[in-house]
C-alpha atoms as a PDB file:
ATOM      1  CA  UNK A   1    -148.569 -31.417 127.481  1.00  0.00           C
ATOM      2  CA  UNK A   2    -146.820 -29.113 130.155  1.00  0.00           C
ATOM      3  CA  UNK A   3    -143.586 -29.343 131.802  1.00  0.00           C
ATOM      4  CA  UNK A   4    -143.496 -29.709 135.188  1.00  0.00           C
ATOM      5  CA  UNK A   5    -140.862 -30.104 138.342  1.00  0.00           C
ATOM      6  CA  UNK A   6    -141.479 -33.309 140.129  1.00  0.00           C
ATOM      7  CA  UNK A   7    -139.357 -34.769 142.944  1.00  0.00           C
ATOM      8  CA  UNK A   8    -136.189 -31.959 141.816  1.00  0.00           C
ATOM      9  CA  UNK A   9    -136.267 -33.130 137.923  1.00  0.00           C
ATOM     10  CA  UNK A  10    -138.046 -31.688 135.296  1.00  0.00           C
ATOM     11  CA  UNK A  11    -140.784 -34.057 133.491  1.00  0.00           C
ATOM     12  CA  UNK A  12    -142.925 -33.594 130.669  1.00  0.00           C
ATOM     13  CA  UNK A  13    -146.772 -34.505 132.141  1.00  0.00           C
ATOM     14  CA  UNK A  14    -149.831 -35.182 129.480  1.00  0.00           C
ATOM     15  CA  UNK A  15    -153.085 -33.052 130.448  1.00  0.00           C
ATOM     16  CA  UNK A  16    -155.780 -34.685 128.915  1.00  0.00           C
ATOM     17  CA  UNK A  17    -159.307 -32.867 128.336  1.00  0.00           C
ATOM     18  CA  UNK A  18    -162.356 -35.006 128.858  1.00  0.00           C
ATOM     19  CA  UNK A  19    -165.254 -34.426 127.008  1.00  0.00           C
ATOM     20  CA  UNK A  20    -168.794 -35.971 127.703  1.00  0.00           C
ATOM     21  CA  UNK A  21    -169.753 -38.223 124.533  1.00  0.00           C
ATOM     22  CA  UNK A  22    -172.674 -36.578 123.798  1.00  0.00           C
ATOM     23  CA  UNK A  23    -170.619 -33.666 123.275  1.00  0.00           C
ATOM     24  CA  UNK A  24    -167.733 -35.412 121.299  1.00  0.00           C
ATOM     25  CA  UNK A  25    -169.512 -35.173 117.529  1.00  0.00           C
ATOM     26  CA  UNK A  26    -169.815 -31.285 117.775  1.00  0.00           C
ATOM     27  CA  UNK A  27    -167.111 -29.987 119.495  1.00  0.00           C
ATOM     28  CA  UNK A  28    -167.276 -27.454 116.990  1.00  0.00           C
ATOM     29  CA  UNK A  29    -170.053 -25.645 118.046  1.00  0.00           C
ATOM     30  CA  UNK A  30    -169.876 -25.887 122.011  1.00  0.00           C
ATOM     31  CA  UNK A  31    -171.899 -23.121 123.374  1.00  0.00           C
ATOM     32  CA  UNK A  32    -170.226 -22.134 126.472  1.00  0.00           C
ATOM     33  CA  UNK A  33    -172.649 -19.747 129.448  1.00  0.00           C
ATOM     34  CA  UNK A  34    -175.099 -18.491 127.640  1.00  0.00           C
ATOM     35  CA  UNK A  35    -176.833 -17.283 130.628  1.00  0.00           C
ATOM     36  CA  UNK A  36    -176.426 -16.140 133.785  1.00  0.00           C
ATOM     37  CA  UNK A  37    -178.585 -15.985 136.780  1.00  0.00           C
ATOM     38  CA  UNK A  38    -177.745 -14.173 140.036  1.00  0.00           C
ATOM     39  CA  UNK A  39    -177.001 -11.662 142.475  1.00  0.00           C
ATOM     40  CA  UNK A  40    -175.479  -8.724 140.874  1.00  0.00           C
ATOM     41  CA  UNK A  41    -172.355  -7.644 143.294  1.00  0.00           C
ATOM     42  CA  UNK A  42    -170.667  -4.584 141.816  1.00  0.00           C
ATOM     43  CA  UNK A  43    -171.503  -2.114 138.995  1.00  0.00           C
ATOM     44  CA  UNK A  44    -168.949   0.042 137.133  1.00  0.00           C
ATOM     45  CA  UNK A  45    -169.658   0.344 133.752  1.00  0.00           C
ATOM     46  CA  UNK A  46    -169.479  -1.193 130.911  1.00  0.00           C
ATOM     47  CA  UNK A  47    -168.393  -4.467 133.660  1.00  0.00           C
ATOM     48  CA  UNK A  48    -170.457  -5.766 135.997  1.00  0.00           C
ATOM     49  CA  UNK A  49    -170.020  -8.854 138.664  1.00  0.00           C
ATOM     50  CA  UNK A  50    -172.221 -11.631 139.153  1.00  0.00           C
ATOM     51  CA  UNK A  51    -172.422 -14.076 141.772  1.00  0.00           C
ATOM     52  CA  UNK A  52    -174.078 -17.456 140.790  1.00  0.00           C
ATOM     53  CA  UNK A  53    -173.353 -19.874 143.584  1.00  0.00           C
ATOM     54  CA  UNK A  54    -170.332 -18.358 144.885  1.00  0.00           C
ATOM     55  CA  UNK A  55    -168.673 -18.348 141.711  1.00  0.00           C
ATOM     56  CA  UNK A  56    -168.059 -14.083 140.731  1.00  0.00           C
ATOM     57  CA  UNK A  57    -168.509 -13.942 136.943  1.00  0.00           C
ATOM     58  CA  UNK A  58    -167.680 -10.491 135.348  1.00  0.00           C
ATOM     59  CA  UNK A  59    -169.464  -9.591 132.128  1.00  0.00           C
ATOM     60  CA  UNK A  60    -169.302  -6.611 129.738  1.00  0.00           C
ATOM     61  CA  UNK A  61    -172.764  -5.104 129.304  1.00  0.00           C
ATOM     62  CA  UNK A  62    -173.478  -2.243 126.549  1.00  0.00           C
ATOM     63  CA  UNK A  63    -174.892   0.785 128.706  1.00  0.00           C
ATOM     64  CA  UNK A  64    -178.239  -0.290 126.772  1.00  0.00           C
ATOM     65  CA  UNK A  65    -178.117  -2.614 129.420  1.00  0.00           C
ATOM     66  CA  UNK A  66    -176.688  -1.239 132.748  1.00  0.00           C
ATOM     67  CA  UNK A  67    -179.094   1.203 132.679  1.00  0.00           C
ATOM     68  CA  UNK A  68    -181.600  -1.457 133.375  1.00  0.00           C
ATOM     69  CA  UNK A  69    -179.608  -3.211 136.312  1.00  0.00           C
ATOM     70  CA  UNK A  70    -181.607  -3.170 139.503  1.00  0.00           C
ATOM     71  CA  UNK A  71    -179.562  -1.796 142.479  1.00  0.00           C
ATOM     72  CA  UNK A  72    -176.541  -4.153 143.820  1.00  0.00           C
ATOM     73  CA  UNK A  73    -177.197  -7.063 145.610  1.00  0.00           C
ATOM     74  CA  UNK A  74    -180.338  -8.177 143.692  1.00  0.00           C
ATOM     75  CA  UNK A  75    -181.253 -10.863 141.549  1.00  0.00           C
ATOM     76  CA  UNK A  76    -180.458 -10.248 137.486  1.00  0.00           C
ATOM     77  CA  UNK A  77    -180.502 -12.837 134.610  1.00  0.00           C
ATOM     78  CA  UNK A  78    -178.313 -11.631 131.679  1.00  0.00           C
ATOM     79  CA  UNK A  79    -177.964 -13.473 128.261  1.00  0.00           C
ATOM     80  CA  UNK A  80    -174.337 -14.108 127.440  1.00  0.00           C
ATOM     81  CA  UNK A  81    -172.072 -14.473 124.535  1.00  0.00           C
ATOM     82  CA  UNK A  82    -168.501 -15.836 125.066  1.00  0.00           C
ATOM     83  CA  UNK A  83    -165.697 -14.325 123.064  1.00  0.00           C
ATOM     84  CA  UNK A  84    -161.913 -16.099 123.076  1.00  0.00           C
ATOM     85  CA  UNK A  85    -159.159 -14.249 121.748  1.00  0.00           C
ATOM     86  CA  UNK A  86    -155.393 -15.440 122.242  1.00  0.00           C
ATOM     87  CA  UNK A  87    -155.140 -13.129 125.181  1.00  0.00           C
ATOM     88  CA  UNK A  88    -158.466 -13.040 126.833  1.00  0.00           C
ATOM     89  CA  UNK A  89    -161.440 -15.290 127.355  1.00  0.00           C
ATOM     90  CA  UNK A  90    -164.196 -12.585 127.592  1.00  0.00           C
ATOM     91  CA  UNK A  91    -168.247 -13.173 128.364  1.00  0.00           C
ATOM     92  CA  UNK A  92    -170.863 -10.264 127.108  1.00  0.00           C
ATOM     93  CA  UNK A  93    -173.999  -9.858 129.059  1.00  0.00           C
ATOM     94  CA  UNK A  94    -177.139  -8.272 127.274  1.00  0.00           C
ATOM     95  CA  UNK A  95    -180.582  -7.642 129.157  1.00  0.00           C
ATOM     96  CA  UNK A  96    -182.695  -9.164 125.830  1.00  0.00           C
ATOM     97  CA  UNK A  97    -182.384 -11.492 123.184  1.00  0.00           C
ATOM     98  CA  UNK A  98    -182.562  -8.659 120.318  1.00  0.00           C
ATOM     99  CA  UNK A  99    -179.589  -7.242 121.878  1.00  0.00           C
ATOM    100  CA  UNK A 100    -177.720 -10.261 121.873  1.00  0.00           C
ATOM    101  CA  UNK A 101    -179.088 -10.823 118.544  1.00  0.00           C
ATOM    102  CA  UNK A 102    -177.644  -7.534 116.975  1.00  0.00           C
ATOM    103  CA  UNK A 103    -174.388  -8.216 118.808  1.00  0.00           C
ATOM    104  CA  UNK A 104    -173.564 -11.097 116.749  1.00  0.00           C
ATOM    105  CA  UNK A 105    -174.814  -9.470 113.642  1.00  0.00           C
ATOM    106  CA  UNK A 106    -172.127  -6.998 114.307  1.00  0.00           C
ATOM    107  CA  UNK A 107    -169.252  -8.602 115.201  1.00  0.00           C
ATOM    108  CA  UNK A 108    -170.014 -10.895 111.652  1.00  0.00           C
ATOM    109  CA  UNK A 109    -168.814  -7.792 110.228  1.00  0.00           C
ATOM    110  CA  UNK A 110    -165.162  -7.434 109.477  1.00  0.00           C
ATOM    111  CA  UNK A 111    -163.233  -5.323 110.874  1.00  0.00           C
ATOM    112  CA  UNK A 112    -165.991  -4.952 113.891  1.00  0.00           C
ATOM    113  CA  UNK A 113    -164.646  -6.193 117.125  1.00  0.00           C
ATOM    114  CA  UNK A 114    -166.756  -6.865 120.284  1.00  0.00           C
ATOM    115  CA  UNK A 115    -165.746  -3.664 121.553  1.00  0.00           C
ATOM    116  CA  UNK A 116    -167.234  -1.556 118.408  1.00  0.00           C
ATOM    117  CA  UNK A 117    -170.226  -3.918 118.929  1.00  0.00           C
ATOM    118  CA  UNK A 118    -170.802  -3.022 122.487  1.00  0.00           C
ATOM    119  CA  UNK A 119    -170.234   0.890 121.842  1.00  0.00           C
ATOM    120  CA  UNK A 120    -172.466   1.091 119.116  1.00  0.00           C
ATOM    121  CA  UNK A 121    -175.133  -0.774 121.373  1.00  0.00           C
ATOM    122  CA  UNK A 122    -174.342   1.485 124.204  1.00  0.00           C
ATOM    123  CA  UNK A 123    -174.766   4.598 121.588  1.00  0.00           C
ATOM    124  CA  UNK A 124    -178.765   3.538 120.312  1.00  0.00           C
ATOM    125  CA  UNK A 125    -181.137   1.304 121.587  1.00  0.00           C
ATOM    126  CA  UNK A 126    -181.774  -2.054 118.995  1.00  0.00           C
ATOM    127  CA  UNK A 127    -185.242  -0.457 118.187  1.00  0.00           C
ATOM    128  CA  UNK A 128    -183.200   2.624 116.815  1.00  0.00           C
ATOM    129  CA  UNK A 129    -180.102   0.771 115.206  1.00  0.00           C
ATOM    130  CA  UNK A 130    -183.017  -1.486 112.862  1.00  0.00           C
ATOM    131  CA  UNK A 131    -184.244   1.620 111.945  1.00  0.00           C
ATOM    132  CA  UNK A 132    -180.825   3.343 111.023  1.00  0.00           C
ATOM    133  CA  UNK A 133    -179.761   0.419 108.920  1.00  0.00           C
ATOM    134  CA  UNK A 134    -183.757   0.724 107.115  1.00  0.00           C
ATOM    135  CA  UNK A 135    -183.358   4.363 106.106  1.00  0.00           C
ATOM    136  CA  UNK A 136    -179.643   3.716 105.753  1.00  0.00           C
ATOM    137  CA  UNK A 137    -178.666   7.007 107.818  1.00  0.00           C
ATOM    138  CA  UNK A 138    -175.110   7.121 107.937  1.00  0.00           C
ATOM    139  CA  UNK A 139    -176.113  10.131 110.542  1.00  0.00           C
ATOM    140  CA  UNK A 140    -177.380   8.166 113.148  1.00  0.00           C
ATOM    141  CA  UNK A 141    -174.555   5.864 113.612  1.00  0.00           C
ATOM    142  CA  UNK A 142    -171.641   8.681 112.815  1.00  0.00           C
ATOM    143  CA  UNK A 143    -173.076  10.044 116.772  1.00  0.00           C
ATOM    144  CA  UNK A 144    -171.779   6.898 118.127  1.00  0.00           C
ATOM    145  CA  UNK A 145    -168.081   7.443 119.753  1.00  0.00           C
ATOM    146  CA  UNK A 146    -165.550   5.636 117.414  1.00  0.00           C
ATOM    147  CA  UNK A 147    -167.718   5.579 114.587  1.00  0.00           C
ATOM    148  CA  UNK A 148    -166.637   7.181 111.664  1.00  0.00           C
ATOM    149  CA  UNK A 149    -168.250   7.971 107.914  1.00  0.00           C
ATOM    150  CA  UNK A 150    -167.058   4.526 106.212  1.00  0.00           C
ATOM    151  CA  UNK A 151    -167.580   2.493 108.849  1.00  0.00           C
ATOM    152  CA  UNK A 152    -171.054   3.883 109.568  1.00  0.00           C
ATOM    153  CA  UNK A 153    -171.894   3.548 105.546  1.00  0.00           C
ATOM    154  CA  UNK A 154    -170.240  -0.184 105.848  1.00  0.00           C
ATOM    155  CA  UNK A 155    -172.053  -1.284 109.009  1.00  0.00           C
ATOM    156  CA  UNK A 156    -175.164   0.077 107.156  1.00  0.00           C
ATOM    157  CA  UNK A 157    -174.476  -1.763 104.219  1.00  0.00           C
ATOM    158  CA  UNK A 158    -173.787  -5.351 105.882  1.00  0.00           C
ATOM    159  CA  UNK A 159    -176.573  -5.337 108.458  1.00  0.00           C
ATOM    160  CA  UNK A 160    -178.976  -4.035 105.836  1.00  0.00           C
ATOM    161  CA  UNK A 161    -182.052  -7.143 105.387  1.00  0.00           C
ATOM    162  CA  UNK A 162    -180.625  -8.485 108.687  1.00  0.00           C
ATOM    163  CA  UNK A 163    -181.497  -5.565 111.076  1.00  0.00           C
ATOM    164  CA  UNK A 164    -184.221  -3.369 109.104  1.00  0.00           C
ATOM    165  CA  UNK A 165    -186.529  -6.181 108.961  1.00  0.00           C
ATOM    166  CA  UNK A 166    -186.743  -7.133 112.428  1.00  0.00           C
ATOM    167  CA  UNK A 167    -188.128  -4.241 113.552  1.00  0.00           C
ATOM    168  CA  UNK A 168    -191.964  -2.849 114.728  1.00  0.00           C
ATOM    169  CA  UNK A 169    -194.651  -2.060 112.671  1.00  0.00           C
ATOM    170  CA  UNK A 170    -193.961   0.941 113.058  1.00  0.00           C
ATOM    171  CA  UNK A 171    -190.428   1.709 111.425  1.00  0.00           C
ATOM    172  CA  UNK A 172    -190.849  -0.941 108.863  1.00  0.00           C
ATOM    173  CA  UNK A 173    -193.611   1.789 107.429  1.00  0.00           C
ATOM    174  CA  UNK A 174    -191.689   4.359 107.493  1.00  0.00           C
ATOM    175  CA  UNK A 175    -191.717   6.125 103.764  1.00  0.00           C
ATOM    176  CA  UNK A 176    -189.759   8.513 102.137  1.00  0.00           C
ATOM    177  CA  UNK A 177    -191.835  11.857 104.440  1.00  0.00           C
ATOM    178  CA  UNK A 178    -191.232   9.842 107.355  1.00  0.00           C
ATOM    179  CA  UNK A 179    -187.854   9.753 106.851  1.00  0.00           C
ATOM    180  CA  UNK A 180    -186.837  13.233 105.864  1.00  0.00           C
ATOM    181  CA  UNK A 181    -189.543  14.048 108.607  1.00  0.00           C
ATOM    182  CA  UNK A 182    -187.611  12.349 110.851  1.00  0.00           C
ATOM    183  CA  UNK A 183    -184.223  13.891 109.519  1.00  0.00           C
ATOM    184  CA  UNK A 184    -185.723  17.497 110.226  1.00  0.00           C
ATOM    185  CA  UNK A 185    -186.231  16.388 113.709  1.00  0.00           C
ATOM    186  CA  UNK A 186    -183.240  14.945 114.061  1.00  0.00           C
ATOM    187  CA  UNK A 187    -181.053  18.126 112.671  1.00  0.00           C
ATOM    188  CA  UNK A 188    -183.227  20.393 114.840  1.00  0.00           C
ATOM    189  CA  UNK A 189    -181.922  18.618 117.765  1.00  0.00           C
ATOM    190  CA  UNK A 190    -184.455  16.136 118.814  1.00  0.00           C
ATOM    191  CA  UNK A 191    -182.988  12.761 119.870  1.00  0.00           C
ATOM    192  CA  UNK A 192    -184.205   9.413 118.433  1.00  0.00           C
ATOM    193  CA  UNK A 193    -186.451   8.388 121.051  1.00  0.00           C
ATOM    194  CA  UNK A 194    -188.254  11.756 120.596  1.00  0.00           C
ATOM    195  CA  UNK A 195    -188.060  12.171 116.887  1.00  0.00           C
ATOM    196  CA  UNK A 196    -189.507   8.302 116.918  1.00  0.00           C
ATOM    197  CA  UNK A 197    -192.228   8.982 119.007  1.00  0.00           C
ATOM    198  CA  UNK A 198    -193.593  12.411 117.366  1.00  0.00           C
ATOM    199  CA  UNK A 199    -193.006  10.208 113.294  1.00  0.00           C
ATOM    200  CA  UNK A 200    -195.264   7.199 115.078  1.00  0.00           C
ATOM    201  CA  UNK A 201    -198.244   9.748 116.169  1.00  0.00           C
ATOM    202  CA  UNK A 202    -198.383  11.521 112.114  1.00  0.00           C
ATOM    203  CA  UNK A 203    -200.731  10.080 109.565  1.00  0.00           C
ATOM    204  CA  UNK A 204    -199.267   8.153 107.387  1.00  0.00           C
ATOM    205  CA  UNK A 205    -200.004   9.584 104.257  1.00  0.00           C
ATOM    206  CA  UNK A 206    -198.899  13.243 105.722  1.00  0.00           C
ATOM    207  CA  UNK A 207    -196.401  15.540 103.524  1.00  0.00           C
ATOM    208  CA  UNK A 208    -193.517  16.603 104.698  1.00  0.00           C
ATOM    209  CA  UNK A 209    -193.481  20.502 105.122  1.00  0.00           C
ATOM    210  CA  UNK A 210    -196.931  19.613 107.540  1.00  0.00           C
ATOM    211  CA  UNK A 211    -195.539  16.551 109.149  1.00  0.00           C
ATOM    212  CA  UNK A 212    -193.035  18.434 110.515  1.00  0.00           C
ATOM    213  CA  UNK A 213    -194.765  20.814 111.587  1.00  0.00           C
ATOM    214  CA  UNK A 214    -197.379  18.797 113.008  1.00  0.00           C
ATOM    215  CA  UNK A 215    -194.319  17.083 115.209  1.00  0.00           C
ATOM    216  CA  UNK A 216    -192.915  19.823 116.313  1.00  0.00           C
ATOM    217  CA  UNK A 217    -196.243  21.088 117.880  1.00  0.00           C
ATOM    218  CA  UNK A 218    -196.511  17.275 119.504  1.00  0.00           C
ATOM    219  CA  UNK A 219    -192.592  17.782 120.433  1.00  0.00           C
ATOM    220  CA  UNK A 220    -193.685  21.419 121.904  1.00  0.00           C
ATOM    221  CA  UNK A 221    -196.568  20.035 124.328  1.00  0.00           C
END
């Protein structure tokens, strides 16, 4: 119901919202856009603007993401997830399902909004978050901007069996070497991608004092 002026006097006038039957018995769980398909217009991060069919849509994208973008004025299909809040009706874009997927793993948590979501997804690739939450290194998540000790330790905690397992072969192997292996690299300065890469070409059953050194002469080629 809104109030309205008609003809100099002020009237009450009842707005009603049709819904299509087959959508009447779950109005509950209406999934709103969950994908979008065409030309990308402009690019300033963390939004972007799409044009499907004349209609501009602007999505937030973790940088995960707009890294990947081909150049403005091509054709992109992004995943979405709608968020509505009392102020703002907001849609998320993500280039892959697994990103989309951790997304809504995060913001389960509470206390973790969509915008602690997206940075933490702009601060580590999925592939590198699974594996974080596997070893449980508080570390790895602290680098994110905005992250702090406890809520690193709590993300850890909550995503832990939700994350971890969803990940390749090769992090779900990782054993205790691997992982201080892989914290050696890590303190010595190496980022994840390359600390990942040298842990996946070691042996598996290598110690630790030669893994590392057997990664850091891979690291030094």
């Amino acid at each position: 119901v809104r109030r309205v002026l008609l003809w100099g006097v002020k009237v009450w006038r009842r707005i009603t919202l049709i819904i299509p039957s087959e959508c009447a018995g779950r109005r509950q769980r209406i999934s709103m856009i969950g994908k979008l398909t065409g030309q990308l217009l402009e690019k300033n991060p963390p939004e972007v603007l799409l044009d499907c069919h004349g209609v501009g849509y602007e999505l937030q994208v973790p940088m995960s993401t707009f890294y990947n973008l081909p150049a403005s004025g091509d054709k992109v299909s992004l995943l979405t997830h709608f968020v509505v809040r009392e102020d703002a009706q907001i849609l998320y874009g993500f280039q892959s399902a697994e990103e989309r997927a951790a997304f809504r793993e995060l913001i389960k948590i509470s206390g973790v909004g969509p915008r602690t979501a997206l940075s933490v997804l702009s601060g580590m690739s999925v592939g590198e978050l699974s594996q974080a939450v596997t070893l449980q290194e508080a570390g790895r998540l602290i680098k994110v901007p905005g992250i702090g000790k406890k809520t690193a330790e709590r993300l850890l905690l909550e995503l832990k069996g939700k994350l971890g397992a969803d990940i390749g072969a090769s992090a779900t192997l990782v054993n205790d070497a691997q992982a201080d292996i892989l914290q050696a690299l890590l303190a010595l300065g190496y980022s994840d991608k390359e600390a990942a890469a040298a842990l996946k070409a070691l042996p598996a059953d290598v110690g630790v004092s030669d893994g590392i050194k057997l990664a850091l002469r891979a690291l030094a080629k």
